[in-house]
Protein backbone atom coordinates (compact mmCIF):
# COMPACT_ATOMS: atom_id res chain seq x y z
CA UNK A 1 0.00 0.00 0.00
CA UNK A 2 1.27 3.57 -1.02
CA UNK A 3 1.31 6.20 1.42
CA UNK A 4 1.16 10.00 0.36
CA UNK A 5 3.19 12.31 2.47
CA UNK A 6 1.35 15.83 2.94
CA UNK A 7 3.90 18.15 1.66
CA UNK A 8 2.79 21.07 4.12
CA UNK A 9 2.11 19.22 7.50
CA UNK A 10 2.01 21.30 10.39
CA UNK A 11 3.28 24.58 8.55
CA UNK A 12 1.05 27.60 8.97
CA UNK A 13 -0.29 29.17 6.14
CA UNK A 14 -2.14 32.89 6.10
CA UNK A 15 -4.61 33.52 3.70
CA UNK A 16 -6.00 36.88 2.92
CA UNK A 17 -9.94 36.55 1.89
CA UNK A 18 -10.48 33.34 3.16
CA UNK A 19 -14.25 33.62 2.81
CA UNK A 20 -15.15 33.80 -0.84
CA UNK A 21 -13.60 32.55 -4.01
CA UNK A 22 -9.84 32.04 -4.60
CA UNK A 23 -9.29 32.73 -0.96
CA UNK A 24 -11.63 30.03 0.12
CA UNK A 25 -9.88 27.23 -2.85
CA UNK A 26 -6.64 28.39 -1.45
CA UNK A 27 -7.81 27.17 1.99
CA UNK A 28 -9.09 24.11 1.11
CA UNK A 29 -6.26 23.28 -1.38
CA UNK A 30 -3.31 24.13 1.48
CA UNK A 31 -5.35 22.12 3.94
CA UNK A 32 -5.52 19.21 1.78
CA UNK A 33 -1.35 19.23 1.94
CA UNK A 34 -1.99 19.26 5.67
CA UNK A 35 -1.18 22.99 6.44
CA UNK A 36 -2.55 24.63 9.86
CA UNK A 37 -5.10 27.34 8.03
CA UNK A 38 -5.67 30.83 8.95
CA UNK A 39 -7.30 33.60 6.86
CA UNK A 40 -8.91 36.50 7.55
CA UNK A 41 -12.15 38.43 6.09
CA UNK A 42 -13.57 41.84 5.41
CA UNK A 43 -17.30 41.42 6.20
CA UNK A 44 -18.78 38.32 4.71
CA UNK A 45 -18.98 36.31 7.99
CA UNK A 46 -21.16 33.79 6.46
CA UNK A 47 -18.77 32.98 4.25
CA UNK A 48 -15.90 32.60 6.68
CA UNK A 49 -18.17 30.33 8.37
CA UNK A 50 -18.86 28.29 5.46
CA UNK A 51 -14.89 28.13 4.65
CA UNK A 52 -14.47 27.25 8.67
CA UNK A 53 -17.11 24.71 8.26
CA UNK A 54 -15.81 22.94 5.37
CA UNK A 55 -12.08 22.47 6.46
CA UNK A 56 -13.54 21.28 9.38
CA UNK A 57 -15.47 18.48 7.61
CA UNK A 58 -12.15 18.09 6.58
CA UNK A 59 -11.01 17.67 9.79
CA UNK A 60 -8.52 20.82 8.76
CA UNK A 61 -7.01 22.90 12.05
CA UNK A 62 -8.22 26.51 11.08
CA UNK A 63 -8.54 29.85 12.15
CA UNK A 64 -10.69 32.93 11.22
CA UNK A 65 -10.19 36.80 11.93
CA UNK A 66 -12.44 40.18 10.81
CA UNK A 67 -9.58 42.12 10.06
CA UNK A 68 -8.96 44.20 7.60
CA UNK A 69 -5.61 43.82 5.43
CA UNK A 70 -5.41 47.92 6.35
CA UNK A 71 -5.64 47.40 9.65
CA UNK A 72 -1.87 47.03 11.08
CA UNK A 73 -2.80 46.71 15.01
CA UNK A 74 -5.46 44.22 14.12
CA UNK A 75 -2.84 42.26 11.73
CA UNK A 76 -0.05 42.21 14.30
CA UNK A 77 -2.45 40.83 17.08
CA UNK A 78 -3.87 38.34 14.40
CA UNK A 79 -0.14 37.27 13.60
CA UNK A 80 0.39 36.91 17.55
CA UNK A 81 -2.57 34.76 17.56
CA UNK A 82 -1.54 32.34 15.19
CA UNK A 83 1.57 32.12 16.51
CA UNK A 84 0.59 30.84 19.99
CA UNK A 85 -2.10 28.56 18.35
């Protein structure tokens, strides 16, 4: 029986617009290599749900955070919390 290594086990990858479109295949695609996930959104909560919910299902580690890519205090304190995750 062949075994498939995941190429991106336990790295962390950050993903900017993780709730909608290419930000959301991103996620699932890194995930799928084994990556710990983390993104962050704008405003479309339902959608960071939905991208929460299907890594999940997945049984994908992954993170979510309202912040906005202008927003330097709230990206610092986003990195810090990935970090200690």
């Amino acid at each position: 029986m062949m075994t498939f290594k995941k190429r991106l086990f336990e790295k962390r990858i950050l993903i900017t617009g993780g709730s909608r479109g290419l930000g959301a295949a991103f996620c699932e695609c890194f995930a799928q290599e084994g990556a710990k996930i983390a993104f962050n959104y704008g405003s479309d909560q339902t959608g960071a749900q939905r991208t929460l919910s299907q890594l999940a299902a997945n049984n994908a580690p992954a993170l979510a955070f309202q912040v906005s890519v202008l927003d330097s205090e709230g990206l610092t304190q986003m990195v810090k919390e990935i970090e200690s995750a």
